[in-house]
Protein backbone atom coordinates (compact mmCIF):
# COMPACT_ATOMS: atom_id res chain seq x y z
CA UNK A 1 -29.86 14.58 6.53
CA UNK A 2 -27.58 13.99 9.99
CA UNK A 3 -30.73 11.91 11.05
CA UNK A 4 -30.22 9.45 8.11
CA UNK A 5 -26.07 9.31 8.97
CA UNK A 6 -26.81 8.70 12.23
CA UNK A 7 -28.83 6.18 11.31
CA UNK A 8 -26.48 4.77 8.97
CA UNK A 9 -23.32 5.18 11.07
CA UNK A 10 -22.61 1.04 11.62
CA UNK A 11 -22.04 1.54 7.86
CA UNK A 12 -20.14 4.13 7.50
CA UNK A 13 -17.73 2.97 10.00
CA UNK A 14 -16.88 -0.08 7.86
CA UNK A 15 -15.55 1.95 5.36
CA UNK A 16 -13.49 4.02 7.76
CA UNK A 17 -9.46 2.72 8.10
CA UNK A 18 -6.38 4.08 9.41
CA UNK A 19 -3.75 5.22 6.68
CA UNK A 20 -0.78 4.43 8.91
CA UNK A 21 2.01 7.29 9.79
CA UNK A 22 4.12 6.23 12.68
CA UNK A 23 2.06 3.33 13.22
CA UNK A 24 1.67 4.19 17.27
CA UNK A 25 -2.25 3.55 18.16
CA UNK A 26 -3.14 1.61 15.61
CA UNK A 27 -3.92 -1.98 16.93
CA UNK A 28 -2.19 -4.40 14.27
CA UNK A 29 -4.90 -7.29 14.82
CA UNK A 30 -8.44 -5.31 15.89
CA UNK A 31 -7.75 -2.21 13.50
CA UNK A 32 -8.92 -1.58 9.74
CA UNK A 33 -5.80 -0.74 8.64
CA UNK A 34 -4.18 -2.53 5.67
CA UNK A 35 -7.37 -3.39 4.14
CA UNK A 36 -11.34 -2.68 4.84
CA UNK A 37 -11.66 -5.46 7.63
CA UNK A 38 -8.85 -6.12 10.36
CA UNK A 39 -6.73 -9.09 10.28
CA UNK A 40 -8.81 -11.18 13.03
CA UNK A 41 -11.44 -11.63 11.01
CA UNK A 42 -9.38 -11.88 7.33
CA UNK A 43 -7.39 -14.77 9.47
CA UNK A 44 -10.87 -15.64 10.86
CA UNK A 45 -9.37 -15.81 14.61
CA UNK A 46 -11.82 -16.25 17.08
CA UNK A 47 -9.92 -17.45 20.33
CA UNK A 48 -7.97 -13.95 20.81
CA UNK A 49 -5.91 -15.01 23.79
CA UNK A 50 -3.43 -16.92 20.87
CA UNK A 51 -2.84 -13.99 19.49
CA UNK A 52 -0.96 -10.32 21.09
CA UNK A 53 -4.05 -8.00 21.33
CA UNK A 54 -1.92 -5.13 22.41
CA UNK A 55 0.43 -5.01 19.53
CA UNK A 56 0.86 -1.85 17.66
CA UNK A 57 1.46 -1.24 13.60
CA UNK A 58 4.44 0.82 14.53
CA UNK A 59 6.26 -2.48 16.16
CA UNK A 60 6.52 -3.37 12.58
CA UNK A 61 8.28 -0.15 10.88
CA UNK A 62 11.86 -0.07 11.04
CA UNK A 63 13.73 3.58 12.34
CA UNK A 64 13.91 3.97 8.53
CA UNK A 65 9.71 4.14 7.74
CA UNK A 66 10.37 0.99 6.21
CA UNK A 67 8.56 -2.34 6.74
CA UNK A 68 10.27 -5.47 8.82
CA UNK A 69 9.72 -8.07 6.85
CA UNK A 70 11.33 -10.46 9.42
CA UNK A 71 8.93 -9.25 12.29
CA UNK A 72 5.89 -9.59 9.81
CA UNK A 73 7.21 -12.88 8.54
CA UNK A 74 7.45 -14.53 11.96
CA UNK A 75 3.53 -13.86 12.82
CA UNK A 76 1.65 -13.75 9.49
CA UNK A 77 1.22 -15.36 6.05
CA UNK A 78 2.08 -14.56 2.70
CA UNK A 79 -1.73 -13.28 1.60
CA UNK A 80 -1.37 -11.10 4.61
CA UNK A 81 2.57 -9.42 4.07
CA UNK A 82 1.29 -8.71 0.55
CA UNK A 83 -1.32 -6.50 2.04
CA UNK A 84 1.15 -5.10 4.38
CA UNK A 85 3.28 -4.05 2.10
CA UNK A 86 1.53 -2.87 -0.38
CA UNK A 87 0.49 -0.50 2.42
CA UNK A 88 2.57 2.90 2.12
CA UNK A 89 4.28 4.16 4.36
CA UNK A 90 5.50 8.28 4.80
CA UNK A 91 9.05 9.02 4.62
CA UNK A 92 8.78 10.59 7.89
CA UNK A 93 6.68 9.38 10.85
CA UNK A 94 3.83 11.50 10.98
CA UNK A 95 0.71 10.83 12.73
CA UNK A 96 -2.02 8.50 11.61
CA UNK A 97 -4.67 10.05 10.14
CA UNK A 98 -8.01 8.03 8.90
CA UNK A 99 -9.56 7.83 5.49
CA UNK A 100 -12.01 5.86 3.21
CA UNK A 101 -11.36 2.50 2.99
CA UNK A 102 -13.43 1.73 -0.17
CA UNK A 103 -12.08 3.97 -2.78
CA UNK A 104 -8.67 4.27 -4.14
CA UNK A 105 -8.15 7.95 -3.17
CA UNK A 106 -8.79 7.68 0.38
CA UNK A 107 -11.72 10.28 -0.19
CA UNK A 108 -15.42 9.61 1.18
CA UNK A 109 -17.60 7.98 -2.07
CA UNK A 110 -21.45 7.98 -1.98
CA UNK A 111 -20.98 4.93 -4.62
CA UNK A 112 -18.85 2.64 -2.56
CA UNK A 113 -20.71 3.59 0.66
CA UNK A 114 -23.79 2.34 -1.48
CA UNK A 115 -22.56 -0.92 -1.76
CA UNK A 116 -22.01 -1.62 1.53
CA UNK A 117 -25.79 -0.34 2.69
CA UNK A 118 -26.96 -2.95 0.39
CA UNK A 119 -24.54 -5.66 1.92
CA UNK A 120 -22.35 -6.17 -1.47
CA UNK A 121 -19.28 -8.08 -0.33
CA UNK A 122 -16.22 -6.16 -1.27
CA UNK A 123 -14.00 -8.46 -0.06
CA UNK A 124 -13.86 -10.46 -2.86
CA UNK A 125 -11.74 -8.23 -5.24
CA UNK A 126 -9.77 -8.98 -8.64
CA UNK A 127 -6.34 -11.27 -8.00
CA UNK A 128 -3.67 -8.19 -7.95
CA UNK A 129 -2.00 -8.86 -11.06
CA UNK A 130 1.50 -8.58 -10.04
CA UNK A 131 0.87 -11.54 -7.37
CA UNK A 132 4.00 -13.59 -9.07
CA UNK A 133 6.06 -11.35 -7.79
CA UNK A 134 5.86 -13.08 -4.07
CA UNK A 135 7.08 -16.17 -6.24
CA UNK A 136 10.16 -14.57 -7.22
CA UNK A 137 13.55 -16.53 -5.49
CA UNK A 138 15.27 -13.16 -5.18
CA UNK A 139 16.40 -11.08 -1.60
CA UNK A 140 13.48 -10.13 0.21
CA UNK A 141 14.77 -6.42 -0.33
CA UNK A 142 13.67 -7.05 -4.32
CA UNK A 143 10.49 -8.46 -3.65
CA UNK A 144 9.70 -5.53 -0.98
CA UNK A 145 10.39 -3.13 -3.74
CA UNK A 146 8.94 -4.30 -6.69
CA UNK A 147 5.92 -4.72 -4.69
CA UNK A 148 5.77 -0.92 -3.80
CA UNK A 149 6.48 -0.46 -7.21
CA UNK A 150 3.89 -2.07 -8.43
CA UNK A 151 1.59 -0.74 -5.67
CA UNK A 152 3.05 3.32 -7.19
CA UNK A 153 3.85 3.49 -3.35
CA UNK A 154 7.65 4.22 -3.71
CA UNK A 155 8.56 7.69 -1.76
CA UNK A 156 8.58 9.37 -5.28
CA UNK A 157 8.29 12.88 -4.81
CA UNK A 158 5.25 13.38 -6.70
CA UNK A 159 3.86 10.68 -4.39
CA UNK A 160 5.21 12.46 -1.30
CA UNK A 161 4.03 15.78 -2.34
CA UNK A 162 0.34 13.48 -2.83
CA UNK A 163 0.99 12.18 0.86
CA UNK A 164 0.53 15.70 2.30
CA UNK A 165 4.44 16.46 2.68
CA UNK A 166 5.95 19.73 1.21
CA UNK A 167 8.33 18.64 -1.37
CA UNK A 168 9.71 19.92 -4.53
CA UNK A 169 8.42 17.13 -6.77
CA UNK A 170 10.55 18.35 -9.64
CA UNK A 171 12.68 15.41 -10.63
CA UNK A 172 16.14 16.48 -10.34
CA UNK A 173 17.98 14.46 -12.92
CA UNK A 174 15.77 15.72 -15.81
CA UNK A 175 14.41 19.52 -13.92
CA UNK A 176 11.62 19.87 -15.76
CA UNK A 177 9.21 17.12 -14.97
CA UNK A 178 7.13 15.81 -11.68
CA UNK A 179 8.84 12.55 -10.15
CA UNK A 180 6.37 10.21 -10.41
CA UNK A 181 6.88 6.15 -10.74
CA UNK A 182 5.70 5.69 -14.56
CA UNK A 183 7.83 8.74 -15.85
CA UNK A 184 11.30 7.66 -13.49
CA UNK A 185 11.31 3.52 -14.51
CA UNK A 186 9.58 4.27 -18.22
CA UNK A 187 10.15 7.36 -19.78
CA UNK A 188 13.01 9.35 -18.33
CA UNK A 189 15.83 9.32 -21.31
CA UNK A 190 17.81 7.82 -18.80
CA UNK A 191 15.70 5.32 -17.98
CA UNK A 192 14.95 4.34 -21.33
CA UNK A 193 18.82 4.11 -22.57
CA UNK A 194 19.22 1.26 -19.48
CA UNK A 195 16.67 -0.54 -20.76
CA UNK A 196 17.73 -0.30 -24.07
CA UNK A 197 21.44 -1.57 -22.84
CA UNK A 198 19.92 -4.60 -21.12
CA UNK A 199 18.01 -5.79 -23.84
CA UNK A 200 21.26 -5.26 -25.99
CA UNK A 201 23.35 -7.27 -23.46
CA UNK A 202 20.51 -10.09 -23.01
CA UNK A 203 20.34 -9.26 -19.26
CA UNK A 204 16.46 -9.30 -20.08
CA UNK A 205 14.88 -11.37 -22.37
CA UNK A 206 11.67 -10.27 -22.64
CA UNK A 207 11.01 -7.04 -25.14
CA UNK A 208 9.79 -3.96 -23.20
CA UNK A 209 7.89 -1.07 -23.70
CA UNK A 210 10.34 0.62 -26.30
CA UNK A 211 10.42 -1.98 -28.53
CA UNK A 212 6.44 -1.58 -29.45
């Protein structure tokens, strides 16, 4: 069995990418990091001296473990900072730590690993539906977190508690359920009563959820 990873280890390694902690080490142009490929050859560089090889992923989080969209903005495109920040990010810095690139979870798949023996080109995924968001003419601050919204990457509890940290992931407005993204923006009783006032005060004008 090792004989045949061995064999296979070119492979493996391309489904092998950092899940970024304090960013420190991880190369922000020759590392897999915010997808399954690094960004020289998504941008499709080839003359590296135009480009700062030694630049780190942790020049681009903020003191807060937030990202800086104007440092991003002022070296990459928009295809790119949607990739960036749909990447999450820990509330606290901890270290990197590497995972499997090619399924959701971050766990090893024989399926995925499958695909990429027999050359499939994963690249090529479905448009993220939420792409109009990047449209929107609101403060980058919006756009940054409806896209982690979107993305279920907002520092929830439940989500931090996923991340490896030891939280209480009760939610502490309503005690008795798990913070998670769905249950805080959808079906907390709270939640639900503020949508229920915008729709009654036309602040949105397009029927939610509730009204189904």
């Amino acid at each position: 069995m090792w004989k045949c990873v061995l064999k296979n280890r070119p492979q493996f390694l391309k489904g092998v990418r950092w899940k970024v902690g304090n960013g420190r080490s991880i190369n922000l142009w020759l590392d897999n990091w915010c997808t399954n490929d690094s960004l020289v050859n998504i941008l499709h560089i080839t003359d590296l001296s135009c480009i700062n090889t030694s630049l780190q992923v942790s020049h681009f989080i903020s003191p807060s473990q937030e990202w800086d969209i104007v440092k991003l903005n002022s070296i990459i495109g928009l295809d790119q900072l949607q990739l960036i920040l749909g990447t999450p990010l820990p509330s606290h810095p901890l270290p990197n730590s590497v995972c499997w690139g090619l399924f959701g979870n971050g766990e090893f798949s024989t399926k995925t690993t499958t695909w990429v023996v027999h050359g499939l080109n994963l690249a090529h995924k479905r448009i993220w539906e939420y792409s109009w968001i990047w449209n929107l003419d609101i403060m980058p601050e919006l756009t940054i977190f409806l896209g982690q919204l979107c993305h279920l990457s907002l520092p929830t509890r439940g989500t931090l508690s996923h991340r490896g940290l030891n939280v209480d992931q009760t939610f502490r407005l309503c005690q008795s359920v798990r913070e998670e993204v769905d249950y805080l923006f959808l079906h907390c009783p709270f939640a639900q009563e503020c949508w229920r006032l915008a729709i009654s005060y036309n602040w949105i004008v397009t029927p939610t959820v509730f009204d189904q």
